[in-house]
PDB file of N, CA and C in Angstrom:
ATOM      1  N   UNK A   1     236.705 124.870  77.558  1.00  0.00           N
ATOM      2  CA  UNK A   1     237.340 125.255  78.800  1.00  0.00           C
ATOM      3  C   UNK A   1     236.352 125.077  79.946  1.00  0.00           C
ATOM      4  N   UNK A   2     237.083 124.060  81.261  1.00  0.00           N
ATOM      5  CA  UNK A   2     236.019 124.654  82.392  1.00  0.00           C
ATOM      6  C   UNK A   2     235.421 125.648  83.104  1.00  0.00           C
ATOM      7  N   UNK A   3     234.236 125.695  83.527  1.00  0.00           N
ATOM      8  CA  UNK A   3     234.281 126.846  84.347  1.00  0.00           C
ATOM      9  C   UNK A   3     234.706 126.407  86.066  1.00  0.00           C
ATOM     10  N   UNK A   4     235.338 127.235  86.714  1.00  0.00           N
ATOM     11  CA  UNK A   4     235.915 126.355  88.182  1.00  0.00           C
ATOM     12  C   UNK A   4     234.272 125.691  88.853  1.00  0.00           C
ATOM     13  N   UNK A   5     233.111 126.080  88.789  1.00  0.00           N
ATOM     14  CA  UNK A   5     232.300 125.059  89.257  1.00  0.00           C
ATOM     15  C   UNK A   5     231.540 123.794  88.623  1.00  0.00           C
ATOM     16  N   UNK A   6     232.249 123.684  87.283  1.00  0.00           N
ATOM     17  CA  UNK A   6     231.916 122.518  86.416  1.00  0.00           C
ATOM     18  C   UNK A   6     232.833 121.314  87.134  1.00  0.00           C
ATOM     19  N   UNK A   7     232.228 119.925  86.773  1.00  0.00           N
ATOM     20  CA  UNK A   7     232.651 118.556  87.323  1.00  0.00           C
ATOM     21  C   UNK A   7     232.746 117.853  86.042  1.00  0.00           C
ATOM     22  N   UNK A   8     233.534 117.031  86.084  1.00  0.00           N
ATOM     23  CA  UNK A   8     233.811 115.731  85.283  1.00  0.00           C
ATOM     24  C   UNK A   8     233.388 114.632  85.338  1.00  0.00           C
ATOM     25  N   UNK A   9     231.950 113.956  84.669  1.00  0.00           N
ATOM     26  CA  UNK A   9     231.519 112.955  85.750  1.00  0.00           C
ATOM     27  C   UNK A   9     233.100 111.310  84.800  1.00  0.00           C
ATOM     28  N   UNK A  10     233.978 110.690  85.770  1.00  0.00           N
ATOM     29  CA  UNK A  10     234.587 109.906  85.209  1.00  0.00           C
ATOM     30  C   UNK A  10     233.494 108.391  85.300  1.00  0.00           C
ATOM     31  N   UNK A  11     234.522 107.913  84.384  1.00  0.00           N
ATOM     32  CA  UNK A  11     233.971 106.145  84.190  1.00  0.00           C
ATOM     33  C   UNK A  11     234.567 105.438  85.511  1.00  0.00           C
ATOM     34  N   UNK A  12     235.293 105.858  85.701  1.00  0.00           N
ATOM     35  CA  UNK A  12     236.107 104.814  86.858  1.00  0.00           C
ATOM     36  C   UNK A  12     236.846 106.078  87.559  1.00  0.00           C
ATOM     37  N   UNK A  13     236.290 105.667  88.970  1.00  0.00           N
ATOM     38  CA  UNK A  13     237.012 106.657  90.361  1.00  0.00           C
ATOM     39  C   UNK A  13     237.812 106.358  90.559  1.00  0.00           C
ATOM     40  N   UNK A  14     238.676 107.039  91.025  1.00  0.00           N
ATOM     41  CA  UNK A  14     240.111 106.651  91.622  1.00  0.00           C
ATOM     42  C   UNK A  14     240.516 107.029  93.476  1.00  0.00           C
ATOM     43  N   UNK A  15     239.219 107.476  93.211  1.00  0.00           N
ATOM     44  CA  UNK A  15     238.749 108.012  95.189  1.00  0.00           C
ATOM     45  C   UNK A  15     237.690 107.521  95.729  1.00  0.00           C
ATOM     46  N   UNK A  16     237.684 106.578  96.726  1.00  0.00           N
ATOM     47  CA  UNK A  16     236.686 106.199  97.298  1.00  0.00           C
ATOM     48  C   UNK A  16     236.184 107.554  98.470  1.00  0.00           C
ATOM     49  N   UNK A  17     235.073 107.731  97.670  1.00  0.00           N
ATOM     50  CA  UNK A  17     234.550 109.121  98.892  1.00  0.00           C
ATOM     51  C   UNK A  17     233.711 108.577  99.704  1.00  0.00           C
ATOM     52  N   UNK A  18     233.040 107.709  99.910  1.00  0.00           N
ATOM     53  CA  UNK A  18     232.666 107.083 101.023  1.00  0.00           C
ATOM     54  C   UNK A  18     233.613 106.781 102.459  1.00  0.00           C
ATOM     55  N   UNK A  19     234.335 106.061 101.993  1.00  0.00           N
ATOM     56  CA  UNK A  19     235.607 105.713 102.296  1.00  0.00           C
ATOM     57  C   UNK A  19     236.052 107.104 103.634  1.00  0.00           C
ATOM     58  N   UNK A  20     236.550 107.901 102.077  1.00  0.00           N
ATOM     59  CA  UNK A  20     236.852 109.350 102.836  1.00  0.00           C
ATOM     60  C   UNK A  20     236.103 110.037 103.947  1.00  0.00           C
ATOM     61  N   UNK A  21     235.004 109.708 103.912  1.00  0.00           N
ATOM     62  CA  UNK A  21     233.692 110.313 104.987  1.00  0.00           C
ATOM     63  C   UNK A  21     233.995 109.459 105.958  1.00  0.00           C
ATOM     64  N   UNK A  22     233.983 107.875 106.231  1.00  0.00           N
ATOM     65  CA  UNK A  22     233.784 107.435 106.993  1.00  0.00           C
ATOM     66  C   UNK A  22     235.282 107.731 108.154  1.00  0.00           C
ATOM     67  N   UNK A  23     236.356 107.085 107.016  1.00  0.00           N
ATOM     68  CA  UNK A  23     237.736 107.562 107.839  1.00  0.00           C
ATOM     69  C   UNK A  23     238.108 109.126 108.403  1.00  0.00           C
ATOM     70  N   UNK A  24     237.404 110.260 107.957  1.00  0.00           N
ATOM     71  CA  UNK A  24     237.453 111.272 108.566  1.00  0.00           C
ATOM     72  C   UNK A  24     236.323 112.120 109.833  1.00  0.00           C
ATOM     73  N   UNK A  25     235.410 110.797 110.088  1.00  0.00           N
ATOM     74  CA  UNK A  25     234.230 111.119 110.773  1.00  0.00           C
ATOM     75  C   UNK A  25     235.020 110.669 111.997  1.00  0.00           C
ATOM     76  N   UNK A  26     235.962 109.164 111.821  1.00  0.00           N
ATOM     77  CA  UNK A  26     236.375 108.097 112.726  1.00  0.00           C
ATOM     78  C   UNK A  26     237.356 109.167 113.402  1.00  0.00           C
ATOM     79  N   UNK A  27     238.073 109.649 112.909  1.00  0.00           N
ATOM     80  CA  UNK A  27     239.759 110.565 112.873  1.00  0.00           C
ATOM     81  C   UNK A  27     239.081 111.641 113.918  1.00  0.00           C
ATOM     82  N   UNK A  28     238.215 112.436 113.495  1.00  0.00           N
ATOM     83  CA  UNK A  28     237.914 113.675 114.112  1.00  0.00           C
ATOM     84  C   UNK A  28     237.023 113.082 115.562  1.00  0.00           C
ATOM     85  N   UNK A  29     236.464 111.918 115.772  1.00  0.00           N
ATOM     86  CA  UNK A  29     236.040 111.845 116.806  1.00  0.00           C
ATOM     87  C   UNK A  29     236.762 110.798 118.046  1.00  0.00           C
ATOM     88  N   UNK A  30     238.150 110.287 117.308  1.00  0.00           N
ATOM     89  CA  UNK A  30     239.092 109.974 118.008  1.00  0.00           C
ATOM     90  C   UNK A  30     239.596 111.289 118.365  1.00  0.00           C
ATOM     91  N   UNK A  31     239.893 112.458 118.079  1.00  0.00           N
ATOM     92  CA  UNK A  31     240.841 113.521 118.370  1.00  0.00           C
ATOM     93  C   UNK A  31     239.708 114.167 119.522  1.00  0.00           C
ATOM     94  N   UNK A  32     238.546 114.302 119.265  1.00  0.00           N
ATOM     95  CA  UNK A  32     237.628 115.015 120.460  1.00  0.00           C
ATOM     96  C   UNK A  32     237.695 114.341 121.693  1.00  0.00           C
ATOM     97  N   UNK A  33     237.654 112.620 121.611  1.00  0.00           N
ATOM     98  CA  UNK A  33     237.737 111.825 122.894  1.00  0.00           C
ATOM     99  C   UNK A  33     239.035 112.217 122.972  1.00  0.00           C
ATOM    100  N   UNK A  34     239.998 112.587 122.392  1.00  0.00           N
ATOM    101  CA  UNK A  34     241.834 112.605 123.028  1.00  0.00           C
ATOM    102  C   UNK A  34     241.426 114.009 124.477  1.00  0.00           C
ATOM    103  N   UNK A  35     240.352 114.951 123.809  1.00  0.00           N
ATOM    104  CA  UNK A  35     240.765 116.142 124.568  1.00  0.00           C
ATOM    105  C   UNK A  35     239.010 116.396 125.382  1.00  0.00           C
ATOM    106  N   UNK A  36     239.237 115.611 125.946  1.00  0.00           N
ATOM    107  CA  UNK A  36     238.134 115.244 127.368  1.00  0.00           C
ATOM    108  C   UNK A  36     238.555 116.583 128.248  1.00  0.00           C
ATOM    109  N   UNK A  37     236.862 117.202 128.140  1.00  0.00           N
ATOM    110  CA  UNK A  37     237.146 118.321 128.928  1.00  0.00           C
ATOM    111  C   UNK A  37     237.613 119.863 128.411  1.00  0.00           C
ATOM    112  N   UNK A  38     238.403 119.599 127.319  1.00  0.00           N
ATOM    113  CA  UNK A  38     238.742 120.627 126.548  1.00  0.00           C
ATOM    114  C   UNK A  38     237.938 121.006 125.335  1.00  0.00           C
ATOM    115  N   UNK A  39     238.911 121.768 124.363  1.00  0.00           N
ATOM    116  CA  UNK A  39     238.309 121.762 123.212  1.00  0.00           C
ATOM    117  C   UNK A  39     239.243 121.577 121.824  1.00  0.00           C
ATOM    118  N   UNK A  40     238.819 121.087 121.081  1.00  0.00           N
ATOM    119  CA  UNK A  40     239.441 120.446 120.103  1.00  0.00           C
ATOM    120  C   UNK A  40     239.061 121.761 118.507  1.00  0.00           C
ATOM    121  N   UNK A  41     239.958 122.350 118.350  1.00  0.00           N
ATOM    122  CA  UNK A  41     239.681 123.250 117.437  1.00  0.00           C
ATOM    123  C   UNK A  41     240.500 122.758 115.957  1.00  0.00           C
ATOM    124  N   UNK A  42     239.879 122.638 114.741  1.00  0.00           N
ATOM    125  CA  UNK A  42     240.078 121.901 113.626  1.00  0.00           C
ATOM    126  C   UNK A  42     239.927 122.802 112.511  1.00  0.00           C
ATOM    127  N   UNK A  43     240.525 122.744 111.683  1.00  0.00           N
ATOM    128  CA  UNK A  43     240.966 123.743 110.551  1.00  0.00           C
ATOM    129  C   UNK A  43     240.536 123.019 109.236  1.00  0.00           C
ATOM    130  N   UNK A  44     239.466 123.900 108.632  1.00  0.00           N
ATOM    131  CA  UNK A  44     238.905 123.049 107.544  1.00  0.00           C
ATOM    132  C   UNK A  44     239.550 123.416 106.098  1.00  0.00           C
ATOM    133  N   UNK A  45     240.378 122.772 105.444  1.00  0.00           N
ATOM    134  CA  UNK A  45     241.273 123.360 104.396  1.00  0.00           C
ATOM    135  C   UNK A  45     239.656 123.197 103.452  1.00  0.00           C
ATOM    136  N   UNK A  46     240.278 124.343 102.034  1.00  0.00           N
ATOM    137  CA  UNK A  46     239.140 124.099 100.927  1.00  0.00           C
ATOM    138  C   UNK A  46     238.109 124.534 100.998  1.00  0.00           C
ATOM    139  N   UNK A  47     237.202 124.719 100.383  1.00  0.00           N
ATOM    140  CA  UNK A  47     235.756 124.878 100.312  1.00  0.00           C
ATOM    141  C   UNK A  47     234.774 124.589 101.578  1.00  0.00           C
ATOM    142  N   UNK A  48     234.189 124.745 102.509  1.00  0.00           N
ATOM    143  CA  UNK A  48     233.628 123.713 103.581  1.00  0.00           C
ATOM    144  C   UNK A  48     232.107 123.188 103.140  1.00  0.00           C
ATOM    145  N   UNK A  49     231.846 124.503 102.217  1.00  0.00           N
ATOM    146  CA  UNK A  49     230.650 123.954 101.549  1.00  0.00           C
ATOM    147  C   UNK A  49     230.965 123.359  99.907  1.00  0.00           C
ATOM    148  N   UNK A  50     230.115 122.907  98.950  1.00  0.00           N
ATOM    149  CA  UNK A  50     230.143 122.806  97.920  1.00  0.00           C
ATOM    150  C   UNK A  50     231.678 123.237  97.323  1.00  0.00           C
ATOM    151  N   UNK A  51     232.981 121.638  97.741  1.00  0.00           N
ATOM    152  CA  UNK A  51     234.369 122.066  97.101  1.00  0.00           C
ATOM    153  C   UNK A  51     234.322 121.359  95.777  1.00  0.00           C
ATOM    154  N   UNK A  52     233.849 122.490  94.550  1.00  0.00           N
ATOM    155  CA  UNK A  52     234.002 121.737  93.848  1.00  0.00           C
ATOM    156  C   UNK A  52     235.752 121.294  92.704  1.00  0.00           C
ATOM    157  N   UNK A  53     236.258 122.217  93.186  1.00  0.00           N
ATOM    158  CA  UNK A  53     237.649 122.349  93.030  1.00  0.00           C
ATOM    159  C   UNK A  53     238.194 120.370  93.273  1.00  0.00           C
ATOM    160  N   UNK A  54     237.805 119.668  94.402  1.00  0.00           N
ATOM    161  CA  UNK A  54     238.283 118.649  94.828  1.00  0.00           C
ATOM    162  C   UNK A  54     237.586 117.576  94.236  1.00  0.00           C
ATOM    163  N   UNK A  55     236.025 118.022  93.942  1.00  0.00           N
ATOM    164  CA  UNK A  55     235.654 117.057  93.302  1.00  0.00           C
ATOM    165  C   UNK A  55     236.260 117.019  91.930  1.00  0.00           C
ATOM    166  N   UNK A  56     236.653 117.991  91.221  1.00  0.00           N
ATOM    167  CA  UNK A  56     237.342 117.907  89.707  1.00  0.00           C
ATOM    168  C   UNK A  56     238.702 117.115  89.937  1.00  0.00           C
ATOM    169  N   UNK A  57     239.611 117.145  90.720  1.00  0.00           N
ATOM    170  CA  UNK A  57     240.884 116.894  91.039  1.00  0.00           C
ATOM    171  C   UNK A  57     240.861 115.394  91.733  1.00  0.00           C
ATOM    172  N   UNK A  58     239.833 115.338  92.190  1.00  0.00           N
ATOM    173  CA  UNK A  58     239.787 114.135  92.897  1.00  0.00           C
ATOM    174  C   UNK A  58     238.475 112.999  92.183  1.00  0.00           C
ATOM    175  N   UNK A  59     238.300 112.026  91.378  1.00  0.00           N
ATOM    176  CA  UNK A  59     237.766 111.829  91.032  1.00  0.00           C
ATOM    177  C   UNK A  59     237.059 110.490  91.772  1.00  0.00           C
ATOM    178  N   UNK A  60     235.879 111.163  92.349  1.00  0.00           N
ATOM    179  CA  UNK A  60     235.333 110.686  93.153  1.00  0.00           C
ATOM    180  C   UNK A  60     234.262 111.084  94.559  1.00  0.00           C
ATOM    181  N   UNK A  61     235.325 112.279  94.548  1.00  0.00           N
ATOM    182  CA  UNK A  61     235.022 112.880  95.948  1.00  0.00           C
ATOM    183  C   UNK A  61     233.912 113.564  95.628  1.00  0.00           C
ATOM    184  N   UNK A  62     232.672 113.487  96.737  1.00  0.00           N
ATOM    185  CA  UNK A  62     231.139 114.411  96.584  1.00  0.00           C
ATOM    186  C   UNK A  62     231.951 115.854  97.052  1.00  0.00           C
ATOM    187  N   UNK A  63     231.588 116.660  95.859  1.00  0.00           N
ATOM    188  CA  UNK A  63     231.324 118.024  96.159  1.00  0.00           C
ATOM    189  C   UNK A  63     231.264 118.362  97.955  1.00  0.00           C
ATOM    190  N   UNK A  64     230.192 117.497  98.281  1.00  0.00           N
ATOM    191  CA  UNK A  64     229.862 118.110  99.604  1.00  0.00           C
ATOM    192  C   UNK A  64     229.987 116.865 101.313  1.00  0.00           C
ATOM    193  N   UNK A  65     231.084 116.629 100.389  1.00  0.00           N
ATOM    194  CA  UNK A  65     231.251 115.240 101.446  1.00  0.00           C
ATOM    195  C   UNK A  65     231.642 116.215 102.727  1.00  0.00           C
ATOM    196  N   UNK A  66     232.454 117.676 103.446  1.00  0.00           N
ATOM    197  CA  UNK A  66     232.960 117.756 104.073  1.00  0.00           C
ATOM    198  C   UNK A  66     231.453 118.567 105.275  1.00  0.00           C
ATOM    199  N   UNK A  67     230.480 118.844 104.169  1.00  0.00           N
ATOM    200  CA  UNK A  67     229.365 119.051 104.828  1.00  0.00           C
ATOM    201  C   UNK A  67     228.496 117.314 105.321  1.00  0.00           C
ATOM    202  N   UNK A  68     228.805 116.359 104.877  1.00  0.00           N
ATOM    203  CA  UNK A  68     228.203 115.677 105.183  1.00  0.00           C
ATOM    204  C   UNK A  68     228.764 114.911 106.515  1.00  0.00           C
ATOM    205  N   UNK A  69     230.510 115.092 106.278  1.00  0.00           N
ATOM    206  CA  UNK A  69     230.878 114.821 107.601  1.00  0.00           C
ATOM    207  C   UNK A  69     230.540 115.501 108.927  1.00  0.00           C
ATOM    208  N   UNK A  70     230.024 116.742 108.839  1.00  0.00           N
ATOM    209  CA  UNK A  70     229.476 117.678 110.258  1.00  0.00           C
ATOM    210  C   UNK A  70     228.416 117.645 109.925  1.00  0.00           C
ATOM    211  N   UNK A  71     227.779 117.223 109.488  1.00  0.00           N
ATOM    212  CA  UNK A  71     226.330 117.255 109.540  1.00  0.00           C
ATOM    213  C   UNK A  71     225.889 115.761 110.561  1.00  0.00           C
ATOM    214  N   UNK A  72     227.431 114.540 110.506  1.00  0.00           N
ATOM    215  CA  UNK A  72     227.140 113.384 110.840  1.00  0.00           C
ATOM    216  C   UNK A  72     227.567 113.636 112.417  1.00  0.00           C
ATOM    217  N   UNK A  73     228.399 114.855 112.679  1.00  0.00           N
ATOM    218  CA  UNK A  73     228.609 115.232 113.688  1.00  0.00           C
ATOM    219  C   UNK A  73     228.064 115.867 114.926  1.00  0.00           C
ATOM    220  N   UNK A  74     226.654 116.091 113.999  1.00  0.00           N
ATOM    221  CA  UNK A  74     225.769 117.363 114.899  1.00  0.00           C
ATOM    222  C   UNK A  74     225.665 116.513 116.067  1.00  0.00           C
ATOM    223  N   UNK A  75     225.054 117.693 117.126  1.00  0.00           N
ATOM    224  CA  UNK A  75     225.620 117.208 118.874  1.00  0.00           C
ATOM    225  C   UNK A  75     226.756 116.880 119.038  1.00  0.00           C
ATOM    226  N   UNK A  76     227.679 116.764 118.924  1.00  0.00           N
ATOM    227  CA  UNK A  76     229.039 115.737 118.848  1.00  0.00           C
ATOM    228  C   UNK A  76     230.416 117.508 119.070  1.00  0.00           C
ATOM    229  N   UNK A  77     229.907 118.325 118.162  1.00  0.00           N
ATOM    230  CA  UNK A  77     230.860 119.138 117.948  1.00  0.00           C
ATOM    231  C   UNK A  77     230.080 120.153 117.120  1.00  0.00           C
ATOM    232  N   UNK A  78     231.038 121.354 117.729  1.00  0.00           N
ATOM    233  CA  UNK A  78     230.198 123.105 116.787  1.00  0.00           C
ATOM    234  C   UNK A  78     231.459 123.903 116.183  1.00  0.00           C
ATOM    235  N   UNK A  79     230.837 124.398 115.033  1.00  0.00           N
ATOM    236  CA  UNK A  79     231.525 124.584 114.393  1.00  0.00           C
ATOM    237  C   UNK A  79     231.830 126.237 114.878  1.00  0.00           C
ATOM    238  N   UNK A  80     232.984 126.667 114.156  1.00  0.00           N
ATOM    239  CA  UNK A  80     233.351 128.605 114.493  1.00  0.00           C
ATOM    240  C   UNK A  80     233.616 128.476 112.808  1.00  0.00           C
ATOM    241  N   UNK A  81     233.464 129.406 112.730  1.00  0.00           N
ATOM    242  CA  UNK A  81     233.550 130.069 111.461  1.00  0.00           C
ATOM    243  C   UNK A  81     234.733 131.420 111.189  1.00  0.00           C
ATOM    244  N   UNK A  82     235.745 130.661 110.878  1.00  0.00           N
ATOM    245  CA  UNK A  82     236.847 132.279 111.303  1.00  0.00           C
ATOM    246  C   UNK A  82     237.003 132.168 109.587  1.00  0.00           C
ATOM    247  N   UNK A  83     237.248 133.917 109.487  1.00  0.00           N
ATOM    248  CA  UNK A  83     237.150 134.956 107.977  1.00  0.00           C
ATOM    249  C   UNK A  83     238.071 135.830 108.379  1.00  0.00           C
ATOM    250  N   UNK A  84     238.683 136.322 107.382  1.00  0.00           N
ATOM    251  CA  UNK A  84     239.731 137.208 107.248  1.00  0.00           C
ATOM    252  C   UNK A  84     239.560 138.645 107.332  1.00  0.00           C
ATOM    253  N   UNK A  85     239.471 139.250 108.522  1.00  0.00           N
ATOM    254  CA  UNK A  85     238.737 140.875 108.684  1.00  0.00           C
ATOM    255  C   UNK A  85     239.398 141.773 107.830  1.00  0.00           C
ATOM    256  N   UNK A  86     240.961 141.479 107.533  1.00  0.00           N
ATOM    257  CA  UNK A  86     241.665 142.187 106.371  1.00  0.00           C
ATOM    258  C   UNK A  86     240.782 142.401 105.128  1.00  0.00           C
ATOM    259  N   UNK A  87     240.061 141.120 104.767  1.00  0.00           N
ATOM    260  CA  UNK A  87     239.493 141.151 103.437  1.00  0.00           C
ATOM    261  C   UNK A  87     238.454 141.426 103.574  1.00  0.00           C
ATOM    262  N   UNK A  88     237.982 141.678 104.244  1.00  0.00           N
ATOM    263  CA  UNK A  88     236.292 142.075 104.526  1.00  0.00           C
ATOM    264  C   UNK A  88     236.534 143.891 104.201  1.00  0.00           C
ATOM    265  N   UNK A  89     237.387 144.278 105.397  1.00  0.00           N
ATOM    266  CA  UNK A  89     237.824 145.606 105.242  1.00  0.00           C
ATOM    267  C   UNK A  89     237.940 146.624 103.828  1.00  0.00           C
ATOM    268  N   UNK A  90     239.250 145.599 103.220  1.00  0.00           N
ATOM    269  CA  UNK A  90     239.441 145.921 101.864  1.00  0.00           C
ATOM    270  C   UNK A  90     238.206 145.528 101.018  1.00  0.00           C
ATOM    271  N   UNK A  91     237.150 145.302 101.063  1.00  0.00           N
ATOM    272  CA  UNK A  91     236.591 145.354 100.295  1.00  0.00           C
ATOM    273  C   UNK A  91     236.578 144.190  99.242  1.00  0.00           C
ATOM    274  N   UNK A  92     237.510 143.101  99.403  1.00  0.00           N
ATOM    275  CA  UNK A  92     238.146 141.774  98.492  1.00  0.00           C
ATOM    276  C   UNK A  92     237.101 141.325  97.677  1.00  0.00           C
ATOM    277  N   UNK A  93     237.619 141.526  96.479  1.00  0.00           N
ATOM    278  CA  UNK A  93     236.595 140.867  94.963  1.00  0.00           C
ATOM    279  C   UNK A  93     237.188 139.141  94.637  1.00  0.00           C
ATOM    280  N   UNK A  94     235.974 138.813  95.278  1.00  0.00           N
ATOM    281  CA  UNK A  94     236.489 137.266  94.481  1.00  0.00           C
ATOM    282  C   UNK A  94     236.589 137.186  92.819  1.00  0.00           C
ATOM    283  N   UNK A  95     237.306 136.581  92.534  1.00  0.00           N
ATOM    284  CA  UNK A  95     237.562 136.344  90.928  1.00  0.00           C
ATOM    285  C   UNK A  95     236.338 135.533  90.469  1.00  0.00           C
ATOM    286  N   UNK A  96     236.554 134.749  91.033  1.00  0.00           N
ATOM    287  CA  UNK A  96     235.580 133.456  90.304  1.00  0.00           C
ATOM    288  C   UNK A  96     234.021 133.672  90.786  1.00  0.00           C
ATOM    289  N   UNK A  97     233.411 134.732  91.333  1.00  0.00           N
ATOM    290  CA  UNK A  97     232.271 134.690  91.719  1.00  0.00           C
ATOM    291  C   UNK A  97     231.768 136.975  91.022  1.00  0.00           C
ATOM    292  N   UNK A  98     230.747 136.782  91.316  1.00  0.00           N
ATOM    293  CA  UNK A  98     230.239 138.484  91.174  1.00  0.00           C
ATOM    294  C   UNK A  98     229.868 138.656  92.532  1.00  0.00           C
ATOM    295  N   UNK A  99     230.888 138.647  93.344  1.00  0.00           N
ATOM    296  CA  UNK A  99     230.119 139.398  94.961  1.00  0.00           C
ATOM    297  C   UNK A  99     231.679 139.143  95.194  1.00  0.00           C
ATOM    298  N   UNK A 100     231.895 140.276  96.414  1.00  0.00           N
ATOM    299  CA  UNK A 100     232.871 140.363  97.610  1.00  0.00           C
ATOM    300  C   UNK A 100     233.026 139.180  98.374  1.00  0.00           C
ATOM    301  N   UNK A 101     233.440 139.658  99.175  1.00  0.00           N
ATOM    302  CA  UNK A 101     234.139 138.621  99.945  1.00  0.00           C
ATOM    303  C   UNK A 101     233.529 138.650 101.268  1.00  0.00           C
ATOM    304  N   UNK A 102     232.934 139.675 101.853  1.00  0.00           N
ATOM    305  CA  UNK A 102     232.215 140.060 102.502  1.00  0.00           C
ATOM    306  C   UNK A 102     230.469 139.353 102.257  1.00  0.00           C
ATOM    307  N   UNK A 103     230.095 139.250 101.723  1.00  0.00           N
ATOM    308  CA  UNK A 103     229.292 138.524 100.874  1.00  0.00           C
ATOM    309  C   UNK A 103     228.872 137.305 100.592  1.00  0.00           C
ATOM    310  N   UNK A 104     230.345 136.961 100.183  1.00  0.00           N
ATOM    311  CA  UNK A 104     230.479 135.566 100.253  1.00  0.00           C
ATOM    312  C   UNK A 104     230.085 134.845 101.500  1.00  0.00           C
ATOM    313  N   UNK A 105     230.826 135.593 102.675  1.00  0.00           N
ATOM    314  CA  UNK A 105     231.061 135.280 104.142  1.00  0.00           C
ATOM    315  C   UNK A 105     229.474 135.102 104.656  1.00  0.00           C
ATOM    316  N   UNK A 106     228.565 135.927 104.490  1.00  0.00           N
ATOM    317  CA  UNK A 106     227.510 135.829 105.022  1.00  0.00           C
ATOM    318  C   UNK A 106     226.959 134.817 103.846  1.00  0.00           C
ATOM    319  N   UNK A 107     227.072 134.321 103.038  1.00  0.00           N
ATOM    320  CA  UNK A 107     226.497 133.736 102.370  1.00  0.00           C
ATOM    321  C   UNK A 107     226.425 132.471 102.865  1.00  0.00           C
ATOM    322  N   UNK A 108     228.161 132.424 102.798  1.00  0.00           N
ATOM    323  CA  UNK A 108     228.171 130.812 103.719  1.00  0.00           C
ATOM    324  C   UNK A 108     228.125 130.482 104.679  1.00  0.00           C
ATOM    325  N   UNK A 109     227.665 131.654 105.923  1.00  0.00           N
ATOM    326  CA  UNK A 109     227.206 131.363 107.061  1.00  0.00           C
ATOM    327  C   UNK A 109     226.090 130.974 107.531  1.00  0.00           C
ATOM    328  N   UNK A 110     225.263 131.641 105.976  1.00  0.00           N
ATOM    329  CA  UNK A 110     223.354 130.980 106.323  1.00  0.00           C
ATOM    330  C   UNK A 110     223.392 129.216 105.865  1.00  0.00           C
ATOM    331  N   UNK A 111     224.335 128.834 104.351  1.00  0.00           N
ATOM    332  CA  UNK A 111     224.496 127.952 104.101  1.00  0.00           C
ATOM    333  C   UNK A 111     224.418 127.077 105.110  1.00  0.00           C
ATOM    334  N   UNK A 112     225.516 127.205 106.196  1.00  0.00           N
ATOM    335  CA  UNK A 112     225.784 126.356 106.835  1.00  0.00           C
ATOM    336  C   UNK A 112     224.671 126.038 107.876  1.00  0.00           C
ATOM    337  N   UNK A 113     224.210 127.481 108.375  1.00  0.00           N
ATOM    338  CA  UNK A 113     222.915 127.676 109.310  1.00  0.00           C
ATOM    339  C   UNK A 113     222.087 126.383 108.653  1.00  0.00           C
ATOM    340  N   UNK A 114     222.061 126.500 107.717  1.00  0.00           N
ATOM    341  CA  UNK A 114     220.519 125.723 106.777  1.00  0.00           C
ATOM    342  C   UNK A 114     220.713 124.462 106.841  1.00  0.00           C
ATOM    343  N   UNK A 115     221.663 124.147 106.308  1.00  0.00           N
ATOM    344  CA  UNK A 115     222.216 122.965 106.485  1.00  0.00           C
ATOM    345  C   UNK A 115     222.914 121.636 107.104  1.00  0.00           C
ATOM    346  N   UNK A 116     223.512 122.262 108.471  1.00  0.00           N
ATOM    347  CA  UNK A 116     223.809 121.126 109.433  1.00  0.00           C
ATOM    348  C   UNK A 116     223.319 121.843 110.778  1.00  0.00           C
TER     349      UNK A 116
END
């Protein structure tokens, strides 16, 4: 049985993740030139760090391609970080991890600090 952060390495991809980086670097910085002057606020489905959920499902995709796309972004665009104060409140136990949710949150906020 897997564990949800185990990967499959396959023989043959069926996802070009390169591909995916480049066409979603192109996408998001056509949509920032659309809104000259404004601000362009973007909703990151999934994991933002280490999804490894997509890399299992998607065979191909880097774990951390969606960090590598804002990382290709720096100067360009900043990120916000919105969390669910409901679940912070309650106290929310992730399943798949030994820490809260609360926890989690600061966890992946230094992540990101560190990293792009």
């Amino acid at each position: 049985m897997l564990n949800s952060s185990d990967t499959i390495n396959f023989k043959k991809h069926g996802f070009d993740g390169d591909k995916y980086i480049r066409l979603q670097k192109e996408k998001i910085l056509d949509r920032i030139a659309d809104f000259s002057g404004g601000r362009l606020y973007l909703e990151i489905g999934g994991k933002f760090m280490n999804d490894t959920h997509a890399s299992r499902v998607l065979p191909g995709f880097d774990h951390e391609s969606k960090k590598q796309i804002f990382t290709s972004l720096k100067g360009q665009a900043e990120i916000l970080f919105c969390v669910n104060a409901n679940d912070i409140l309650s106290n929310r136990q992730l399943s798949n991890q030994n820490i809260d949710y609360k926890e989690y949150v600061y966890q992946m906020i230094r992540n990101i600090e560190r990293n792009i």
